[in-house]
C-alpha atoms as a PDB file:
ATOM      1  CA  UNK A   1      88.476  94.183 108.627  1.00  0.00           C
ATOM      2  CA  UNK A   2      87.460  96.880 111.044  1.00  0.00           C
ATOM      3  CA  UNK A   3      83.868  98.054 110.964  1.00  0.00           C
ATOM      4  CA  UNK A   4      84.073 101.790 109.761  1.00  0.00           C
ATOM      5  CA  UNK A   5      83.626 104.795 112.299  1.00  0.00           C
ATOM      6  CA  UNK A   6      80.845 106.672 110.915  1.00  0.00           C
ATOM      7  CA  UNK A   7      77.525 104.733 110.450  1.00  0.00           C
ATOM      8  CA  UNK A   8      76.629 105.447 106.581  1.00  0.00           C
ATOM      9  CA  UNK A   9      73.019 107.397 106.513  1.00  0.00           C
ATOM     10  CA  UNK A  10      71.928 107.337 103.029  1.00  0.00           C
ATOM     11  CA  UNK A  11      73.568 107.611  99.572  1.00  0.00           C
ATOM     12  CA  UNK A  12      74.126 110.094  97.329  1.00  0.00           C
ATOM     13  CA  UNK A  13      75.319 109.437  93.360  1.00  0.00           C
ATOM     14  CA  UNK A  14      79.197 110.445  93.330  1.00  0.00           C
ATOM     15  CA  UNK A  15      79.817 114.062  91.706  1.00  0.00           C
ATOM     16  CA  UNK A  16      82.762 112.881  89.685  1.00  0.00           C
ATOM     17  CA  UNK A  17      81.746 109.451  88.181  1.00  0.00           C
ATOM     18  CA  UNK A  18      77.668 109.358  89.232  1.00  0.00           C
ATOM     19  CA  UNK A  19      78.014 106.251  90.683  1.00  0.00           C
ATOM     20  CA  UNK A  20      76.545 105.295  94.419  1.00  0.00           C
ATOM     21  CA  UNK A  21      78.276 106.620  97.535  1.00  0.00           C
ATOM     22  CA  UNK A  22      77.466 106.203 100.994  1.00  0.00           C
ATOM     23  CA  UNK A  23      76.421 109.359 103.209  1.00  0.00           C
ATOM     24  CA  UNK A  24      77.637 109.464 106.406  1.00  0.00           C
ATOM     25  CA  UNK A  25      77.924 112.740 109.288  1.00  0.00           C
ATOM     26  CA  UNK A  26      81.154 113.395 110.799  1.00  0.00           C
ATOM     27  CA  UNK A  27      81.326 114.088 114.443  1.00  0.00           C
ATOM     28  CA  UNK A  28      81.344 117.866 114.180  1.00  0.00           C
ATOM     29  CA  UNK A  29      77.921 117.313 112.227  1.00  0.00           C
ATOM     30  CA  UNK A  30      79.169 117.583 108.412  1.00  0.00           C
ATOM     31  CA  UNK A  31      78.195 115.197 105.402  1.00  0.00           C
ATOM     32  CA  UNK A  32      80.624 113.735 103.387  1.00  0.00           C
ATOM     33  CA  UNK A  33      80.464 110.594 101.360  1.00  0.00           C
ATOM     34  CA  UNK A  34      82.737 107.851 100.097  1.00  0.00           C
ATOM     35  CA  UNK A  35      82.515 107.021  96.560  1.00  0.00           C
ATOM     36  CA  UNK A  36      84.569 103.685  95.421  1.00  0.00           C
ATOM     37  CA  UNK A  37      86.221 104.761  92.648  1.00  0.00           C
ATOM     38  CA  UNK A  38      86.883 108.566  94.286  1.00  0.00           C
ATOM     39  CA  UNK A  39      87.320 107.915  97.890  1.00  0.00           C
ATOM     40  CA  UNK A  40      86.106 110.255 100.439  1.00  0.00           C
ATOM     41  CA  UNK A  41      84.665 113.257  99.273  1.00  0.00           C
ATOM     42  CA  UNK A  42      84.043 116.125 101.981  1.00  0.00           C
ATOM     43  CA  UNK A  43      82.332 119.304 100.644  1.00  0.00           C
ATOM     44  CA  UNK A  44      83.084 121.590 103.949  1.00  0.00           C
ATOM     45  CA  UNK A  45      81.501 124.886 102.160  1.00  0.00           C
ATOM     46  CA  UNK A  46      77.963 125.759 102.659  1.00  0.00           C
ATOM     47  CA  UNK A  47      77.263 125.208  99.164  1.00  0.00           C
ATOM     48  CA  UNK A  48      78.528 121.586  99.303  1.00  0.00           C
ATOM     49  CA  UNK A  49      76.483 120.307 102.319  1.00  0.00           C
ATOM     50  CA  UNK A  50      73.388 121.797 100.585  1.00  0.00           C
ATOM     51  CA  UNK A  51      74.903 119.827  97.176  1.00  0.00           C
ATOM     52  CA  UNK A  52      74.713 116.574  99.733  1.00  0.00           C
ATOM     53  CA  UNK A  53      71.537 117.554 101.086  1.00  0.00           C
ATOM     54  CA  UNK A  54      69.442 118.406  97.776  1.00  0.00           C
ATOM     55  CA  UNK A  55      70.344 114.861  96.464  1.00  0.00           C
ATOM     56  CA  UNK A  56      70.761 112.991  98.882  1.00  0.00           C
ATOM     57  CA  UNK A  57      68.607 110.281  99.915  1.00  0.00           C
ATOM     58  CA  UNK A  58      68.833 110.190 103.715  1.00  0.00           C
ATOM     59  CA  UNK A  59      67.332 107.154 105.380  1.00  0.00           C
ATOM     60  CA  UNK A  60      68.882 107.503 108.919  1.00  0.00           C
ATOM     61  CA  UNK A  61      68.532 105.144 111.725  1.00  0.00           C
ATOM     62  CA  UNK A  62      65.897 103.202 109.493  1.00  0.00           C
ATOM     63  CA  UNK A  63      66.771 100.334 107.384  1.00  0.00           C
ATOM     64  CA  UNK A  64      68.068 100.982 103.777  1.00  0.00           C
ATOM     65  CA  UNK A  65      65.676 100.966 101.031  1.00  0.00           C
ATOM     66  CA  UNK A  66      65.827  97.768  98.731  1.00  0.00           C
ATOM     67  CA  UNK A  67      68.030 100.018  96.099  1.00  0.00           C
ATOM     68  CA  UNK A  68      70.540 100.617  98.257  1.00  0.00           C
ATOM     69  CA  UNK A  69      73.977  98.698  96.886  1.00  0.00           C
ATOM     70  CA  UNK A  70      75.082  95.805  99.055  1.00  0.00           C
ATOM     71  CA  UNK A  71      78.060  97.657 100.628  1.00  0.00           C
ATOM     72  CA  UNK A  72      76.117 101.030 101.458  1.00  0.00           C
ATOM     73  CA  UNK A  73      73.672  98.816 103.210  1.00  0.00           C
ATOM     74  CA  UNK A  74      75.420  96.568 105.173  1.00  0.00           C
ATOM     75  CA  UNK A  75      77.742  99.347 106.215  1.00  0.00           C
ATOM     76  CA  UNK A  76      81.017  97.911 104.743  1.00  0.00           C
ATOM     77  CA  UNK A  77      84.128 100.480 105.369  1.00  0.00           C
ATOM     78  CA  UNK A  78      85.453 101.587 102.306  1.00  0.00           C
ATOM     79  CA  UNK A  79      88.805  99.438 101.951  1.00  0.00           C
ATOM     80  CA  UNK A  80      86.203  96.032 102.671  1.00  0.00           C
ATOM     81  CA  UNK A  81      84.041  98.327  99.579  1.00  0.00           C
ATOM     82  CA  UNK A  82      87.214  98.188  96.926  1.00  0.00           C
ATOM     83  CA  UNK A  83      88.504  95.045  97.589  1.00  0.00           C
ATOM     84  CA  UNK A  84      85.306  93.618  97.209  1.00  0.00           C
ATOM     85  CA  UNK A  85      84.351  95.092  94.146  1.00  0.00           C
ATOM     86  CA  UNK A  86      87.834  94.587  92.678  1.00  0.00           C
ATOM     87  CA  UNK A  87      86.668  90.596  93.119  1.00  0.00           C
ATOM     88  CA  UNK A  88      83.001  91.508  91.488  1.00  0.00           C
ATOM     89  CA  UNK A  89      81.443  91.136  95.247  1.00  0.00           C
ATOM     90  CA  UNK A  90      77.460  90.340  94.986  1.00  0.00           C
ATOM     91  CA  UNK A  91      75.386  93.725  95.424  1.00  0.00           C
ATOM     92  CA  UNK A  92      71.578  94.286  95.946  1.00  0.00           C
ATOM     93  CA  UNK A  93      70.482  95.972  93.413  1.00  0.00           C
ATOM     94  CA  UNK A  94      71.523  99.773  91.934  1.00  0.00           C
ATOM     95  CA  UNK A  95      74.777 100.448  90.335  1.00  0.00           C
ATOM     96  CA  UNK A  96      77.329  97.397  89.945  1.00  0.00           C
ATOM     97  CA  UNK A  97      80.538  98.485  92.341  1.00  0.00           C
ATOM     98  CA  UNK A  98      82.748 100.896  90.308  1.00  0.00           C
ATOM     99  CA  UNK A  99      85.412  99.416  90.663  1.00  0.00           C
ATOM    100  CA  UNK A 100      84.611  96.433  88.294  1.00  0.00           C
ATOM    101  CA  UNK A 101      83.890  98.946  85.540  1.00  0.00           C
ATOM    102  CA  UNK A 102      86.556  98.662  82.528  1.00  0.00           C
ATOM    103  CA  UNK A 103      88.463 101.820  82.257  1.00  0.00           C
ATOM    104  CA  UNK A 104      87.860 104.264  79.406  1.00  0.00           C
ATOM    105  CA  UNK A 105      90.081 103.402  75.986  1.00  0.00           C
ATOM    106  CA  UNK A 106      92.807 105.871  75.752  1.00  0.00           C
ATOM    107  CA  UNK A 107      93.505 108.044  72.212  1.00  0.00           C
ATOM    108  CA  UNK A 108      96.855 106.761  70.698  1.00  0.00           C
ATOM    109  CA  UNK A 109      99.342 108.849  70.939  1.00  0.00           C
ATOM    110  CA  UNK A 110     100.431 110.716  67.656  1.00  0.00           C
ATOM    111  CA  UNK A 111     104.115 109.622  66.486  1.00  0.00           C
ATOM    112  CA  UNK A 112     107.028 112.065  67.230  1.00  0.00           C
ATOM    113  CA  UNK A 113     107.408 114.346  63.904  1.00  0.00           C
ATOM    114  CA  UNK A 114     109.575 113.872  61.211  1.00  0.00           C
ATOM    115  CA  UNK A 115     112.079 117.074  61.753  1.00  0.00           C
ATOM    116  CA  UNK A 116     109.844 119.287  60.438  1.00  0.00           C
ATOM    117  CA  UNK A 117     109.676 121.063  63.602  1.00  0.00           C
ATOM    118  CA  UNK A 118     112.692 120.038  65.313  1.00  0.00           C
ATOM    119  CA  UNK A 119     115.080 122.581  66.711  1.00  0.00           C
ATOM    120  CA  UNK A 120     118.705 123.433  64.481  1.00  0.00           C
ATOM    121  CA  UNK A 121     121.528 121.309  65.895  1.00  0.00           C
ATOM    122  CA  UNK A 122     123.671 122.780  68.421  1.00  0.00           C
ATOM    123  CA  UNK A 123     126.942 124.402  66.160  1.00  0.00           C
ATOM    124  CA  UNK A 124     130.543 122.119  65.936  1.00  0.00           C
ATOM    125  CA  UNK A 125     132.661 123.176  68.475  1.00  0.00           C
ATOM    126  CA  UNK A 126     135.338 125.833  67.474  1.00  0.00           C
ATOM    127  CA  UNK A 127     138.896 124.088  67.348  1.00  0.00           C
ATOM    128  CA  UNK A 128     141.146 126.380  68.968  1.00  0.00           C
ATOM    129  CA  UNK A 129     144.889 127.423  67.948  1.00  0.00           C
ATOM    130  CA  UNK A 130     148.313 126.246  69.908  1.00  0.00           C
ATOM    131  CA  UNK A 131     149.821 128.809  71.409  1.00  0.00           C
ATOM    132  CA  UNK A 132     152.896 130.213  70.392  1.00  0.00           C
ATOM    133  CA  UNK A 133     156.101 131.108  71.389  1.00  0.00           C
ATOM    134  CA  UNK A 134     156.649 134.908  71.322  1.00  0.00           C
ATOM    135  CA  UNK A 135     160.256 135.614  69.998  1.00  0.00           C
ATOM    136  CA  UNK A 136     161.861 137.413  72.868  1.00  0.00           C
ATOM    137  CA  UNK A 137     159.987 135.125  75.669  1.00  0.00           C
ATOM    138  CA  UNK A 138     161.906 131.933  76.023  1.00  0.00           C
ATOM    139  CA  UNK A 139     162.068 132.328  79.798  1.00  0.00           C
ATOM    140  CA  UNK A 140     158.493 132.118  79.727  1.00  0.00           C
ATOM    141  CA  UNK A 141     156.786 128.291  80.136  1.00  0.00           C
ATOM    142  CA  UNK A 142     154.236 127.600  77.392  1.00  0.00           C
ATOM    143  CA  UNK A 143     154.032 124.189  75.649  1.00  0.00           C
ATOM    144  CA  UNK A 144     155.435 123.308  72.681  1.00  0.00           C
END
């Protein structure tokens, strides 16, 4: 797999799930982050770099700190980052990939009512009369 473009420079915990996600800086200078259950996340607005930057932990050119997950660390691109986790890939310590997580039980669905609040039926169509002859009007065609 290819190596990904953007070296990753810290982590950050995703916004939507909480989980690790890699930092990296785009070549116009903006963070963004990939998250592995979210994808990439890019917060363009003032307000969402300064999101990045408050928490953040930036480590740079220097080598990862210890709690740094496997992937983050060893600068995996995020498709080598899902499939891995999808197959419970080893990580070095902090959150387990996301991706092995079980999803949340859903709420059964409530059966259909019992015509209670249904709709009236549509009304039986109207049967309609045969025309008939006029006395006077044989020259004109109707049916018989």
């Amino acid at each position: 797999m290819a190596k990904q473009k953007n070296a990753n420079i810290g982590m950050v915990p995703c916004a939507m799930c909480g989980d690790h996600a890699a930092v990296r800086r785009n070549r116009s200078g903006k963070l963004y982050y990939d998250c592995i259950k979210h994808g990439r996340i890019t917060p363009n607005t003032a307000g969402g770099q300064d999101w990045v930057l408050e928490r953040a932990t930036i480590w740079g050119e220097q080598s990862p700190p210890a709690s740094a997950p496997r992937w983050i660390a060893e600068q995996w691109p995020w498709g080598r980052a899902v499939s891995d986790a999808a197959g419970a890939a080893p990580y070095n310590g902090g959150n387990p990939p996301a991706a092995a997580a079980q999803p949340p039980a859903q709420e059964p669905i409530a059966p259909r009512s019992t015509g209670d609040n249904l709709p009236p039926p549509p009304p039986a169509p109207v049967e309609r009369e045969k025309p008939r002859k006029v006395v006077g009007f044989d020259f004109l065609p109707f049916g018989d």
